[in-house]
Protein backbone atom coordinates (compact mmCIF):
# COMPACT_ATOMS: atom_id res chain seq x y z
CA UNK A 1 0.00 0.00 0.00
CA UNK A 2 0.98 3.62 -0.38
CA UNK A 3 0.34 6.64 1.16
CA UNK A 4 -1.06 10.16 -0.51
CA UNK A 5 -0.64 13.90 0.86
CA UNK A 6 -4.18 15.54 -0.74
CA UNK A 7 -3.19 19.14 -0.83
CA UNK A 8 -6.25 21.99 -0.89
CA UNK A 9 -5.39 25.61 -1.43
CA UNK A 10 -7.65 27.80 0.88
CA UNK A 11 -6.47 31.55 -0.06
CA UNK A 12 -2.66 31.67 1.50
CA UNK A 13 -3.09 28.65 3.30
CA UNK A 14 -2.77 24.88 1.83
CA UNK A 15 -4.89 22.04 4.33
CA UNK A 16 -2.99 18.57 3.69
CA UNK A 17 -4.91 15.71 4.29
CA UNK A 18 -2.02 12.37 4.63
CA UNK A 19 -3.09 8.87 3.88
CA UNK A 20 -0.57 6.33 6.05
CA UNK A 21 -1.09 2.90 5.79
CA UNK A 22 -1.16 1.48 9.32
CA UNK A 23 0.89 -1.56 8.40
CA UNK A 24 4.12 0.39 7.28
CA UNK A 25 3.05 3.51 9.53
CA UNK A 26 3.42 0.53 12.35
CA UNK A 27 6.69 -0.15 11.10
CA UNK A 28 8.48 2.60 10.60
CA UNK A 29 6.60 4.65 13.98
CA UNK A 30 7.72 1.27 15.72
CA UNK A 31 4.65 0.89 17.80
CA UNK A 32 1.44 -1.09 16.76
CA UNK A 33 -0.95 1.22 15.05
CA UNK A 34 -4.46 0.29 15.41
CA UNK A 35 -8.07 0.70 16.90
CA UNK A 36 -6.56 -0.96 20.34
CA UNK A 37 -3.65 1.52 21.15
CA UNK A 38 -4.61 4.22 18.86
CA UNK A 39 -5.75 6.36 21.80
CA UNK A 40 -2.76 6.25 24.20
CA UNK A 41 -0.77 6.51 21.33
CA UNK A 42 -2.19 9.94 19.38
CA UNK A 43 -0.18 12.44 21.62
CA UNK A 44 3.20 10.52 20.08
CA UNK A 45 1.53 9.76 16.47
CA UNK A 46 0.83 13.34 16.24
CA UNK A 47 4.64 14.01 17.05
CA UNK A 48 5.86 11.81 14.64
CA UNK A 49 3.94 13.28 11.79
CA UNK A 50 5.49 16.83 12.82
CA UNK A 51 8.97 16.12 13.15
CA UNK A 52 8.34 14.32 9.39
CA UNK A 53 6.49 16.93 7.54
CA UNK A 54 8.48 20.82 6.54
CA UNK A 55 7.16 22.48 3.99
CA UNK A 56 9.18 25.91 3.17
CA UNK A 57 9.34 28.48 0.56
CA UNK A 58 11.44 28.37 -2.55
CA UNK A 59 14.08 30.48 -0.13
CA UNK A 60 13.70 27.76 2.70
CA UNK A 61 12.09 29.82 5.08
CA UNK A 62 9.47 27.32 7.12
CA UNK A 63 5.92 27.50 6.92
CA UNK A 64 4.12 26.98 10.32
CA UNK A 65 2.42 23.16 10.68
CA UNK A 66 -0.78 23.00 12.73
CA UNK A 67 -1.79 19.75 13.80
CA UNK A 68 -5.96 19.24 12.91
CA UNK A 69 -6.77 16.05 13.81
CA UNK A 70 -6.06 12.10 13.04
CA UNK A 71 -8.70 8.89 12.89
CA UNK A 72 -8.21 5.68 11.09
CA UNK A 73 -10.12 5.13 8.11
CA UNK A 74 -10.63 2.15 5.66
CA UNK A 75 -9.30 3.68 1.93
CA UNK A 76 -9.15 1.56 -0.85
CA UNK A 77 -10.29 -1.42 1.61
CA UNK A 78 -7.77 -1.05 4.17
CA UNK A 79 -6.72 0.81 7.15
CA UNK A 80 -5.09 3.71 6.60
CA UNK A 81 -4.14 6.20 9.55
CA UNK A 82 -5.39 9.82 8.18
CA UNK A 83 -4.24 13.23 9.60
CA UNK A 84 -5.10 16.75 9.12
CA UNK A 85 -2.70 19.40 8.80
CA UNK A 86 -2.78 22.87 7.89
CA UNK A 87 0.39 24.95 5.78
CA UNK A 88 0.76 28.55 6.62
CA UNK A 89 3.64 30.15 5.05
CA UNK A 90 5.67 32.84 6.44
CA UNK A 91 4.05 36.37 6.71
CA UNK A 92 3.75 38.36 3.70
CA UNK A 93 4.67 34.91 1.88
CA UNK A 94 1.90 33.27 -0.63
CA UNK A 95 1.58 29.25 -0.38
CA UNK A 96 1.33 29.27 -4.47
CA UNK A 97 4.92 27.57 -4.66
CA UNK A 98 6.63 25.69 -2.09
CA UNK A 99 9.13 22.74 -1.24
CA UNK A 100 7.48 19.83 0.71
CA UNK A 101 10.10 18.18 2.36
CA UNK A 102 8.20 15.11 3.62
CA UNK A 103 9.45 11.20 5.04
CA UNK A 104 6.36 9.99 6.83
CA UNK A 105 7.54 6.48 6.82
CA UNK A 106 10.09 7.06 4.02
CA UNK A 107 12.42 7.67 6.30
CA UNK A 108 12.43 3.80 7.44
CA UNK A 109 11.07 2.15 4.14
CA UNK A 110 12.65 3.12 1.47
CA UNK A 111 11.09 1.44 -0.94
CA UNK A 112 7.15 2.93 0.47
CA UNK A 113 6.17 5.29 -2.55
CA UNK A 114 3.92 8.57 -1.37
CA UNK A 115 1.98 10.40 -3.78
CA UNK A 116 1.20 14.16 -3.80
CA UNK A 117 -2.06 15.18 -5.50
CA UNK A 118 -3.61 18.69 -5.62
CA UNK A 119 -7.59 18.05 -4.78
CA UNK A 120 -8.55 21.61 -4.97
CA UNK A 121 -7.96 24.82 -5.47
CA UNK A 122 -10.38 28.03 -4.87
CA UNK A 123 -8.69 29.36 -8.16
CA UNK A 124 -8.96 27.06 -9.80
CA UNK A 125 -11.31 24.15 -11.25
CA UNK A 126 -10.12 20.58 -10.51
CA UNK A 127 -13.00 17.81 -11.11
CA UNK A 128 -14.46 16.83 -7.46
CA UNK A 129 -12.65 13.23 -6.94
CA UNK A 130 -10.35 13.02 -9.52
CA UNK A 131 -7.02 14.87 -7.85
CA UNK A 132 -4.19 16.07 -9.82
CA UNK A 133 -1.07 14.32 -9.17
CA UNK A 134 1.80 16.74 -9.18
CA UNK A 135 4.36 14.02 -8.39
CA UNK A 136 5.74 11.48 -6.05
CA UNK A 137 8.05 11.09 -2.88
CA UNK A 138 9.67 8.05 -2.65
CA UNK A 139 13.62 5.75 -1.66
CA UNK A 140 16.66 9.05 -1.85
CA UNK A 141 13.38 11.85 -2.76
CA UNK A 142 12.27 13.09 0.39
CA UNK A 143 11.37 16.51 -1.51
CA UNK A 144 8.68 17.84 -4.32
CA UNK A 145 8.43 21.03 -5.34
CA UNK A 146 4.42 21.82 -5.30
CA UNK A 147 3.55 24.87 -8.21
CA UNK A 148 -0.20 25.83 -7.75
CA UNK A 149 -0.15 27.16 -10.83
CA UNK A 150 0.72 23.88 -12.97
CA UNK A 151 -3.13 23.91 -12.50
CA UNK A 152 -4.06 27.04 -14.24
């Protein structure tokens, strides 16, 4: 299974929505993700996400990460761990281009491929469920450059 990051551009701000496959999140967070421990184990899931997830502007400055929330889901029949975050970029900074620097899980399975769609845009029209893939994260590519205007 793979993961996806489902980006949506809300004015300056971008709202990620990750996909993480419980089995290889398990593996590579090193603790047993499921229904069971999934409660005692959200403060240091949520962590984990964090410290794996910096976007930045095309200078490197960071964009601010706020946490939004995190329930597993089934997608595509299986469970998938899915978390909430919200991109702010630095002030008097636009989100329309920025680095994603990104190794949920990639970081300890190389091999796990993670693929980065755009699913909207309030400039611009996308077709509702049908994403655009911009490009994918995966072994030595911890890093995709996201262009909001590849849409327009």
């Amino acid at each position: 299974y793979q993961s996806a990051v489902l980006l949506d551009f809300r004015g300056d701000t971008v709202q990620a929505e990750l996909q993480l496959p419980v089995d290889r999140l398990s593996i590579s967070f090193r603790k047993t993700v499921d229904e069971s421990h999934f409660a005692v184990e959200q403060p240091e899931l949520q962590a984990y996400v964090l410290a794996h997830v910096h976007p930045v502007t095309s200078e490197g400055k960071p964009f601010s990460v706020t946490f939004g929330s995190m329930k597993i889901e089934t997608v595509e029949k299986a469970p998938y761990l899915v978390v909430h975050l919200l991109f702010e970029p630095p002030p008097h900074t636009k989100a329309d281009i920025f680095t994603l620097n990104y190794d949920v899980i990639t970081h300890e399975i190389v091999t796990h491929v993670v693929l980065v769609s755009i699913r909207s845009d309030s400039n611009a029209r996308i077709p509702p469920n049908d994403p655009l893939l911009i490009g994918v994260i995966r072994g030595e590519r911890k890093s995709l450059v996201v262009d909001r205007f590849r849409l327009l």
